[in-house]
N, C-alpha and C. Protein backbone atom coordinates (compact mmCIF):
# COMPACT_ATOMS: atom_id res chain seq x y z
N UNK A 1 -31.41 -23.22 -2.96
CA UNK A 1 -30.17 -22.53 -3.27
C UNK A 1 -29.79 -21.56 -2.16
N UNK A 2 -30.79 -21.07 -1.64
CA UNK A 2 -29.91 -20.24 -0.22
C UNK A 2 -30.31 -20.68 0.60
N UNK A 3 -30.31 -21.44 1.13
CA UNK A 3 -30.06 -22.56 2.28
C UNK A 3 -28.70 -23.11 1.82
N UNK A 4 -28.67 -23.83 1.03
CA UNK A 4 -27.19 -24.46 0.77
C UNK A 4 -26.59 -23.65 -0.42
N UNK A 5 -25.75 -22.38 -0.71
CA UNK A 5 -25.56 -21.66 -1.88
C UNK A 5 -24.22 -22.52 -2.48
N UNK A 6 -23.91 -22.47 -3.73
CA UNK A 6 -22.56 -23.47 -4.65
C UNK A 6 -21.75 -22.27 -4.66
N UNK A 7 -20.66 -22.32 -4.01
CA UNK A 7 -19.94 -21.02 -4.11
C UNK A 7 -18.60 -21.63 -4.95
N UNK A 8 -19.07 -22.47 -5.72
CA UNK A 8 -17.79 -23.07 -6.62
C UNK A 8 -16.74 -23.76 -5.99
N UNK A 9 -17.14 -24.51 -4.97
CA UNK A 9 -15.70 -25.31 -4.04
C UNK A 9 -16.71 -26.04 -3.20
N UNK A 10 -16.32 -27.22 -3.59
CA UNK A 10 -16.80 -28.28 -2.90
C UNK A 10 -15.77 -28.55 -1.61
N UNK A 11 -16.57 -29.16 -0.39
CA UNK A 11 -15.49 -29.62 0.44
C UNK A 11 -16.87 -30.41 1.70
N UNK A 12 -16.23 -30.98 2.56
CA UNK A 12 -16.78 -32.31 3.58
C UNK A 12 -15.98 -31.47 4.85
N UNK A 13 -17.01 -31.55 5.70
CA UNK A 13 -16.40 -31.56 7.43
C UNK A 13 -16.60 -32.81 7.89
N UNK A 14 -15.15 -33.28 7.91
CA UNK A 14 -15.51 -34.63 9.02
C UNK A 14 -14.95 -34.34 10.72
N UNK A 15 -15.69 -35.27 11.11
CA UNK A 15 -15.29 -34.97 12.91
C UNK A 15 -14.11 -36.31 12.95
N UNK A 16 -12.75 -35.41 13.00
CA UNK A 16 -11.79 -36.59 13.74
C UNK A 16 -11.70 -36.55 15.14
N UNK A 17 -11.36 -37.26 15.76
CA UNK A 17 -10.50 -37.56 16.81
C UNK A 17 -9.05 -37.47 16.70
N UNK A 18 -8.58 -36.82 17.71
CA UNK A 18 -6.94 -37.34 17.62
C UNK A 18 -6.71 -37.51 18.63
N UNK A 19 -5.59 -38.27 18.99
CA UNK A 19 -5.03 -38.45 20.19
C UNK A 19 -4.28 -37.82 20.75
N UNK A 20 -3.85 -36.47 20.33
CA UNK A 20 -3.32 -35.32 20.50
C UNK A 20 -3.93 -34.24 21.08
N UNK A 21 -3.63 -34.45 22.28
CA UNK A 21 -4.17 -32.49 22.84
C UNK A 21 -4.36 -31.39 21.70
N UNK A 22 -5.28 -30.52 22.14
CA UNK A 22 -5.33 -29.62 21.35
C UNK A 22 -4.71 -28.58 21.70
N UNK A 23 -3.75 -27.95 20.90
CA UNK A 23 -2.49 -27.06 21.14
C UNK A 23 -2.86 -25.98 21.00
N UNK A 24 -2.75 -24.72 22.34
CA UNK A 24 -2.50 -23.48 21.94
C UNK A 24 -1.53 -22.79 21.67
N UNK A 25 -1.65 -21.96 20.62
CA UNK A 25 -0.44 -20.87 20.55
C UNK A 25 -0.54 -19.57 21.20
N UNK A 26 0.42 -19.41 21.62
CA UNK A 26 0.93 -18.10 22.40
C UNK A 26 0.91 -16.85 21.34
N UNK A 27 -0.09 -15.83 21.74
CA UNK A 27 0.05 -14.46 21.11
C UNK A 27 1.21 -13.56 21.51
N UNK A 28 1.96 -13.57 20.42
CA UNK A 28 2.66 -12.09 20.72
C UNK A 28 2.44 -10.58 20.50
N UNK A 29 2.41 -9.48 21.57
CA UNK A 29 2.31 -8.72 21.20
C UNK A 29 3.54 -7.71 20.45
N UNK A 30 3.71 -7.39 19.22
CA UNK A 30 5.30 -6.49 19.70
C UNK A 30 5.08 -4.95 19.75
N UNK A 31 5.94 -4.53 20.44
CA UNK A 31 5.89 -3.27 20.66
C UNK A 31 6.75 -2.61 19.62
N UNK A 32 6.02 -1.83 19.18
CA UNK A 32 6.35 -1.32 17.95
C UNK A 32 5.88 0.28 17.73
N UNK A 33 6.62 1.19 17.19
CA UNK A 33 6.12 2.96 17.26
C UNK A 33 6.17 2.87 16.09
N UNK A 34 4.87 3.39 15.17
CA UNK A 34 4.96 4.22 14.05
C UNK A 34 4.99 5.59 13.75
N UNK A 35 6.74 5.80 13.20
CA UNK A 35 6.70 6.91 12.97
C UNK A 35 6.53 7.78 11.77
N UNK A 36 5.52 9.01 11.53
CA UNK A 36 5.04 9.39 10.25
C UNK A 36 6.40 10.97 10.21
N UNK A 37 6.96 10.92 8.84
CA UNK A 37 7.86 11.54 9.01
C UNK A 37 7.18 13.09 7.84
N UNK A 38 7.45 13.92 8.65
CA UNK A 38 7.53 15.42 7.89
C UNK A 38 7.56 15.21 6.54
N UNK A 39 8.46 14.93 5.92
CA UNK A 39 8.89 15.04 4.68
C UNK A 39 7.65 14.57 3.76
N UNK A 40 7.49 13.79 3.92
CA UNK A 40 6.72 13.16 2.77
C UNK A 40 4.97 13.96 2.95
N UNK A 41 4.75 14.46 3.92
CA UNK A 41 3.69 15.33 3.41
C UNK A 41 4.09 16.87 3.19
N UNK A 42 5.40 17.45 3.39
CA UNK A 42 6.25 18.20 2.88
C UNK A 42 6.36 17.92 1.36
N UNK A 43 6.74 16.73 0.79
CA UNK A 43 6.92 16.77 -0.51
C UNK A 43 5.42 16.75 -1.57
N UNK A 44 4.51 16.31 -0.95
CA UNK A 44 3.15 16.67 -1.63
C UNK A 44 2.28 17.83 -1.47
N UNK A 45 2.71 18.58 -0.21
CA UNK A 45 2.54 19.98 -0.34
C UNK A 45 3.11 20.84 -1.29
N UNK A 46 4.54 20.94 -1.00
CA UNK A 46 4.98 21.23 -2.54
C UNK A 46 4.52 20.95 -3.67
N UNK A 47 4.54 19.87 -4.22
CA UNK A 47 4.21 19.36 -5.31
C UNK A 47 3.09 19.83 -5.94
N UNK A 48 1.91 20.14 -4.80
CA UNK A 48 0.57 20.55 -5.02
C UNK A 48 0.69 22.22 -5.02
N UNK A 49 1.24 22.76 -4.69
CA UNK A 49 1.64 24.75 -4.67
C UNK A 49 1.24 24.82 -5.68
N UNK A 50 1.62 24.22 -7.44
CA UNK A 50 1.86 24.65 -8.16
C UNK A 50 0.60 24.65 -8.98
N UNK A 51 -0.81 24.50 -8.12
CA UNK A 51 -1.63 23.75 -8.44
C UNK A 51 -2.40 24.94 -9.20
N UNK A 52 -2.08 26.29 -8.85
CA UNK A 52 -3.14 27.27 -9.55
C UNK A 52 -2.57 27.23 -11.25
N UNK A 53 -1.64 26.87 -11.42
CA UNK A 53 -0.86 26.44 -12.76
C UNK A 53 -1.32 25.00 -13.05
N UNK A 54 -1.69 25.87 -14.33
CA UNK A 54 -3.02 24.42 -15.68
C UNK A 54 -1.94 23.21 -16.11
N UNK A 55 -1.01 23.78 -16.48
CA UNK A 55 -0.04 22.73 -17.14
C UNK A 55 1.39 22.84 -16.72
N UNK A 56 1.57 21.85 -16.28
CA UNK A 56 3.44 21.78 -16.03
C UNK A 56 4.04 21.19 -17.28
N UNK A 57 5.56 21.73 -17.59
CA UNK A 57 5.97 21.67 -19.00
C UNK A 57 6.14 20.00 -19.17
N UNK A 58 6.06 19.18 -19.79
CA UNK A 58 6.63 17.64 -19.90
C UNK A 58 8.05 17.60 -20.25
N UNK A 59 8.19 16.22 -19.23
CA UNK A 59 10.04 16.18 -19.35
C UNK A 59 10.00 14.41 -19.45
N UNK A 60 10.95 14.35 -19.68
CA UNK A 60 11.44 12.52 -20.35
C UNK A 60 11.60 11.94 -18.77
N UNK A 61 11.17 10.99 -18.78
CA UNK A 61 11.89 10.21 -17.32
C UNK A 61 12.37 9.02 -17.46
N UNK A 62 13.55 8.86 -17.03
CA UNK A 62 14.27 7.76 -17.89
C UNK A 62 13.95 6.87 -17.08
N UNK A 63 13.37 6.83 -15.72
CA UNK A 63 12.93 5.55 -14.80
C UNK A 63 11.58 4.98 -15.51
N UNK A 64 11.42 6.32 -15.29
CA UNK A 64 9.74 5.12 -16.29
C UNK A 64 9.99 5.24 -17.77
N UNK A 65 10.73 5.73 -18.32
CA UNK A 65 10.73 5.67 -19.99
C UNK A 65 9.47 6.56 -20.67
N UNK A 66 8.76 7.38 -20.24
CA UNK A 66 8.33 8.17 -20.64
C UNK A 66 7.80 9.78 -20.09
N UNK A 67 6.86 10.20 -21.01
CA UNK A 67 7.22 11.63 -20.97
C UNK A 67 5.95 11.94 -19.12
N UNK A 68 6.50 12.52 -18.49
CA UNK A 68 5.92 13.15 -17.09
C UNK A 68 6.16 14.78 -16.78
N UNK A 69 4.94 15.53 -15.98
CA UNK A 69 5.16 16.67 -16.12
C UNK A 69 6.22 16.78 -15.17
N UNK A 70 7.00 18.03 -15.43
CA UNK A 70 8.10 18.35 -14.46
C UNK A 70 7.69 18.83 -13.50
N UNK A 71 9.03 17.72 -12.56
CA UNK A 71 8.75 17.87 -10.94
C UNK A 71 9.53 19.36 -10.08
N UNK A 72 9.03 19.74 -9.41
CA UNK A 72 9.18 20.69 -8.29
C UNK A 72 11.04 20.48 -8.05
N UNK A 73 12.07 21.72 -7.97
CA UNK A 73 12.93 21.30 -7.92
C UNK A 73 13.51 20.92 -6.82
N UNK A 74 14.47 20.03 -6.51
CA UNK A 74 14.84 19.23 -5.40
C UNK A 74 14.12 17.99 -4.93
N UNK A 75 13.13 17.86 -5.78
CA UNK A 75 12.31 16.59 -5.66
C UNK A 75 12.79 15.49 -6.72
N UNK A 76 12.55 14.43 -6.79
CA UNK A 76 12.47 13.37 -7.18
C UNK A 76 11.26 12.38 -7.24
N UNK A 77 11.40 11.56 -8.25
CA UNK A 77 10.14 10.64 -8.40
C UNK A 77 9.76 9.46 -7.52
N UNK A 78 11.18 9.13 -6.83
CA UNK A 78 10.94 8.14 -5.79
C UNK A 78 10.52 8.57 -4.48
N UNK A 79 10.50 10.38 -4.02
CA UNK A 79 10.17 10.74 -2.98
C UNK A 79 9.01 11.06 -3.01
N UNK A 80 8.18 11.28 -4.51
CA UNK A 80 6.57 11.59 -4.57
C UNK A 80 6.32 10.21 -4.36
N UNK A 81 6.65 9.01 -4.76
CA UNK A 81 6.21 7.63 -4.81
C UNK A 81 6.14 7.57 -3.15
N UNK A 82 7.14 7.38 -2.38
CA UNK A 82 7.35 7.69 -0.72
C UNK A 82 6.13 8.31 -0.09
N UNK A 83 5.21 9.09 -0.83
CA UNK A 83 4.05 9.60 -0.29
C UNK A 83 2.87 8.70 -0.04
N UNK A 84 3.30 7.69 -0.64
CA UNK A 84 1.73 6.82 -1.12
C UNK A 84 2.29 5.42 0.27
N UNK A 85 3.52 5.27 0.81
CA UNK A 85 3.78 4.18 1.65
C UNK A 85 4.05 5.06 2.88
């Protein structure tokens, strides 16, 4: 069994031939800048201030349909979500 282990998938290597060159593909590199923007560790700093405080009051959120503690004002739920991408 560990020499040959059953990892639940059977399969065969056969050796073809083709009469076809074997083709390389060309790597691209792209040039690309990632930029990390202020805000969004701005908005979890905030968010977190309030942290020496045990309980934030609960408020309705009609995006998610239920009850969440209330957010920091001028914030929104899609800009704490923005923290995590």
């Amino acid at each position: 069994y560990f020499a040959n282990p059953e990892f639940g998938v059977e399969f065969s290597i056969e050796d073809q031939q083709s009469d076809q060159p074997a083709t390389r593909l060309e790597s691209k590199v792209d040039d690309i800048e990632i930029l990390q923007s202020r805000e969004h560790t701005d908005s979890y700093a905030t968010y977190l201030t309030d942290a020496g405080k045990r309980d934030r009051d609960p408020v309705y959120s009609d995006e998610l349909g239920l009850a969440i503690e209330k957010l920091p004002q001028g914030y929104t739920l899609s800009s704490l979500w923005d923290i995590l991408s």
